[in-house]
C-alpha atoms as a PDB file:
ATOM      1  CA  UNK A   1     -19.557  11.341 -40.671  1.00  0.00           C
ATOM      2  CA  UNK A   2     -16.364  10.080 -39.375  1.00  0.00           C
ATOM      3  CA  UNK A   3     -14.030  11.627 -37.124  1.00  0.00           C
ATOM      4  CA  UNK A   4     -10.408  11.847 -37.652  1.00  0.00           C
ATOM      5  CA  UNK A   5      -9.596  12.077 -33.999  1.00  0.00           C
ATOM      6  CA  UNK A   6      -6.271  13.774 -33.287  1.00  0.00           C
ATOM      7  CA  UNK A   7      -5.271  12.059 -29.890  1.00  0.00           C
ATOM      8  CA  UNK A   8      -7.080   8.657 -30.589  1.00  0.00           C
ATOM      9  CA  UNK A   9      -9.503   9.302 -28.028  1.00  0.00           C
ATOM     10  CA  UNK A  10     -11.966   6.604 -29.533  1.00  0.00           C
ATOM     11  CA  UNK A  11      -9.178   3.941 -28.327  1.00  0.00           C
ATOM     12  CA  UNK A  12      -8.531   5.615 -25.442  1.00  0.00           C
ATOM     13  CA  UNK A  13     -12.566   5.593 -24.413  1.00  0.00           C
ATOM     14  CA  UNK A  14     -12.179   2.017 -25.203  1.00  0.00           C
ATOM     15  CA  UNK A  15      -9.281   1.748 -22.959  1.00  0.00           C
ATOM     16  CA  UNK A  16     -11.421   2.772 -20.234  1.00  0.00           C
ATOM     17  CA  UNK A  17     -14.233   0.987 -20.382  1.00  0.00           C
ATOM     18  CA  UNK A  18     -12.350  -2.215 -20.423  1.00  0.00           C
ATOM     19  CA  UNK A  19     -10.395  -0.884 -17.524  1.00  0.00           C
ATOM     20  CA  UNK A  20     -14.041  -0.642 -15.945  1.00  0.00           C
ATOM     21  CA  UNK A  21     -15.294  -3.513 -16.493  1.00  0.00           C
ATOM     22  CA  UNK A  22     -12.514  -5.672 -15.353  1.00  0.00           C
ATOM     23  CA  UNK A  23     -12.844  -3.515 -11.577  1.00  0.00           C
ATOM     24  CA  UNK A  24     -16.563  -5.127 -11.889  1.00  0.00           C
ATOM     25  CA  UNK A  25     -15.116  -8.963 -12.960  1.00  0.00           C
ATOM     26  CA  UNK A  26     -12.245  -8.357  -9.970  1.00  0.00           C
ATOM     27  CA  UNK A  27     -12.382 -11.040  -7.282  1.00  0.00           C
ATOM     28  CA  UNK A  28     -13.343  -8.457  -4.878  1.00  0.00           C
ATOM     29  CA  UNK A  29     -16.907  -7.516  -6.770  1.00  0.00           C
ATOM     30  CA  UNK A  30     -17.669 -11.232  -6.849  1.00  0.00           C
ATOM     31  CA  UNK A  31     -17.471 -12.085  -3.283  1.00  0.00           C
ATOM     32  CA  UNK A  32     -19.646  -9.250  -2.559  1.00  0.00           C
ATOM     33  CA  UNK A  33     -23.482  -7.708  -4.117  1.00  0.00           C
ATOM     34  CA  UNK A  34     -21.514  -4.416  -3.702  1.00  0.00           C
ATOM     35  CA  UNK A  35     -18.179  -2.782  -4.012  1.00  0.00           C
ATOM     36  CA  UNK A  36     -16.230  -1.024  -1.252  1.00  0.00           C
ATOM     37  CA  UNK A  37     -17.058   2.255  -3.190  1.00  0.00           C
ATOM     38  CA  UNK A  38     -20.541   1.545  -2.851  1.00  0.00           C
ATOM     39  CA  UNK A  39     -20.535   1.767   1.265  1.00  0.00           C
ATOM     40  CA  UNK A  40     -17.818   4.660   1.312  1.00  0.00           C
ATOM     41  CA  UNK A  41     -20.073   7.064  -0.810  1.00  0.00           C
ATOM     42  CA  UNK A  42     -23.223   5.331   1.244  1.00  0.00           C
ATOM     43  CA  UNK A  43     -21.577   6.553   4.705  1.00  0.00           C
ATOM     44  CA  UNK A  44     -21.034   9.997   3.049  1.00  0.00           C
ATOM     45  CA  UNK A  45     -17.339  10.045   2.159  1.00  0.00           C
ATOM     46  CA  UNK A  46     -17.542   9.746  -1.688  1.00  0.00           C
ATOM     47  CA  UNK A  47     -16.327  13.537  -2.494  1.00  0.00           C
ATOM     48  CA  UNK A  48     -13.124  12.711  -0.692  1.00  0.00           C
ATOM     49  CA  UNK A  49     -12.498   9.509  -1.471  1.00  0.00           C
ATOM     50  CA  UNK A  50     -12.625  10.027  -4.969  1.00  0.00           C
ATOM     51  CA  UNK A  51     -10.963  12.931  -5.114  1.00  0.00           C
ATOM     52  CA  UNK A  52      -7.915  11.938  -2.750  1.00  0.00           C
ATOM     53  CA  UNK A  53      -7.759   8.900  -4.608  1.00  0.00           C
ATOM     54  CA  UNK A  54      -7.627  10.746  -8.120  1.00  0.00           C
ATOM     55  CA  UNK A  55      -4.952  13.405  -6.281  1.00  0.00           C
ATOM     56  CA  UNK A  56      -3.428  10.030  -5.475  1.00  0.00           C
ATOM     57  CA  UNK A  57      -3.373   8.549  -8.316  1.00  0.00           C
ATOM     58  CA  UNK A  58      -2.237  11.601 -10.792  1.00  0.00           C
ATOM     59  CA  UNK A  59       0.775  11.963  -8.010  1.00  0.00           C
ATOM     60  CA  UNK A  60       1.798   8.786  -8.897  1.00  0.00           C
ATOM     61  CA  UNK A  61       1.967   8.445 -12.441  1.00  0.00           C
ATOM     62  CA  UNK A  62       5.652   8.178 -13.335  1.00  0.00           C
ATOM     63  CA  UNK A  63       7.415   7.602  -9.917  1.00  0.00           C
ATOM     64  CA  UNK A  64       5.968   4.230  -9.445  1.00  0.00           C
ATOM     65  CA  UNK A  65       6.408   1.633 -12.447  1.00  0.00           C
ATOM     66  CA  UNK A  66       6.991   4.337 -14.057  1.00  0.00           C
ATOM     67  CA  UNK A  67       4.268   5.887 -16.851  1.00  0.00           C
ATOM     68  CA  UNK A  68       2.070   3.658 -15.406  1.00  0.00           C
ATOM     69  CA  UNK A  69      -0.987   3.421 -18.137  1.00  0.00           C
ATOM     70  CA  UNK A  70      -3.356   2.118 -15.022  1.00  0.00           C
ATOM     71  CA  UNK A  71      -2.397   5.138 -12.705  1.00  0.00           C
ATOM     72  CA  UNK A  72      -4.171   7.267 -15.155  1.00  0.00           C
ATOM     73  CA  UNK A  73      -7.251   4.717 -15.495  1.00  0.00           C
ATOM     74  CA  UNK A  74      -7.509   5.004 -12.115  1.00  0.00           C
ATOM     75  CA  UNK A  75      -7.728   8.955 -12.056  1.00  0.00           C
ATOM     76  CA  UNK A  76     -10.406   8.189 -14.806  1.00  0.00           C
ATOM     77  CA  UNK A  77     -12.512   5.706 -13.145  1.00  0.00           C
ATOM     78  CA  UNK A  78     -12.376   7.375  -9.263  1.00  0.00           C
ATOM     79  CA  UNK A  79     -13.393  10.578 -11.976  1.00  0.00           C
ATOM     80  CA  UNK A  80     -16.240   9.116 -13.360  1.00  0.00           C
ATOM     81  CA  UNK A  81     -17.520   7.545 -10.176  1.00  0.00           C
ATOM     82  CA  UNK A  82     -17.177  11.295  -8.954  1.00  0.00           C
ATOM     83  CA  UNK A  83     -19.271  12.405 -11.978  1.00  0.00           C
ATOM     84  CA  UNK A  84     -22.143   9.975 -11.120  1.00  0.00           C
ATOM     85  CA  UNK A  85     -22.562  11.132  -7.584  1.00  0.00           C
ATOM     86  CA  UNK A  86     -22.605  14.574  -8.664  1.00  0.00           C
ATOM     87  CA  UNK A  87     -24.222  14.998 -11.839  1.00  0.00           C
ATOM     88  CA  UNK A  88     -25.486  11.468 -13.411  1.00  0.00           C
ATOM     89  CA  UNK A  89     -27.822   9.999 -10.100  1.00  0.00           C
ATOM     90  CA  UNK A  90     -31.110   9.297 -12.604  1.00  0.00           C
ATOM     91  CA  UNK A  91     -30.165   8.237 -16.081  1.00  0.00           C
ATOM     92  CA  UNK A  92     -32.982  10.783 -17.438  1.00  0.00           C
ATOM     93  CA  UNK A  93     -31.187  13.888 -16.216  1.00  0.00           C
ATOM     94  CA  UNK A  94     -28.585  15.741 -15.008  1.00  0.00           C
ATOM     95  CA  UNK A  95     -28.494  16.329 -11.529  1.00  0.00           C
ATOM     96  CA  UNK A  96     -26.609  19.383  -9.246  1.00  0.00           C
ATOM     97  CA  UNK A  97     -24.111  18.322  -6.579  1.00  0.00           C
ATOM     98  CA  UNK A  98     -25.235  17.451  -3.199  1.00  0.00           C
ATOM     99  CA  UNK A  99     -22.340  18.049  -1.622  1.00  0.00           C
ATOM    100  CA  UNK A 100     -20.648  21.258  -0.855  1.00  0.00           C
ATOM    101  CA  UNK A 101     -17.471  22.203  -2.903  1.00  0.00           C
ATOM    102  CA  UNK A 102     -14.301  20.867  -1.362  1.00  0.00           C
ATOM    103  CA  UNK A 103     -11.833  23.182   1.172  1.00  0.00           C
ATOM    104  CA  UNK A 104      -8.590  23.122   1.104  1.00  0.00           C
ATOM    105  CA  UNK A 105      -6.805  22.280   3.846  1.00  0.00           C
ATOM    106  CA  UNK A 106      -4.157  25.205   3.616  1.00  0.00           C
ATOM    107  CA  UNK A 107      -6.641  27.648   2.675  1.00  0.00           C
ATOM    108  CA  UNK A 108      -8.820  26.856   5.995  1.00  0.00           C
ATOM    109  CA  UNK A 109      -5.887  27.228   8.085  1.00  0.00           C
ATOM    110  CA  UNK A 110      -4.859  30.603   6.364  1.00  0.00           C
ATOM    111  CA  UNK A 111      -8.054  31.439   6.568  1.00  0.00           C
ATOM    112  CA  UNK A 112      -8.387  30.814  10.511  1.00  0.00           C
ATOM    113  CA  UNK A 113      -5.360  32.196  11.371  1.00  0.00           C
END
């Protein structure tokens, strides 16, 4: 069956992965056995790096260079690395976050008050 896809996602999934797999041909993976990623989420700062970089990101996209098509790979990829801590760790199943939900900020000051 074919699928007459209404926002050309199938190009779009492409997009991505070839966004991806240039971050892992980058001169910074090839210096290194690892990525910077890698020891972030290792020392237990992966929820919040990905997240504040995806925040980032999105918050970006059209202010600098304008609609910048690699602002929104970004949110993607820093999405997807999210995805794998929380729900992809084994490839034969889907696994439960480890981590506890985010806070926000505001609310934990409202909250305190």
């Amino acid at each position: 069956m074919t699928i007459d896809y209404k926002f050309n996602e199938n190009k779009i999934v492409n997009d991505i992965m070839d966004y991806i797999n240039k971050t892992y041909q980058s001169h910074y993976a090839q210096t290194k056995n690892y990525q910077a990623t890698e020891i972030i989420i290792d020392q237990g700062h992966g929820t919040g790096f990905c997240m504040g970089n995806i925040l980032k990101y999105a918050q970006r996209y059209g202010k600098k260079e304008g609609r910048n098509k690699n602002d929104l790979l970004k949110v993607i990829h820093y999405a997807v690395i999210q995805l794998s801590q929380d729900h992809y760790q084994c490839d034969s199943k889907i696994v439960e976050p480890k981590e506890p939900a985010l806070r926000s900020v505001m609310s934990e000051k409202l909250n305190n008050a």
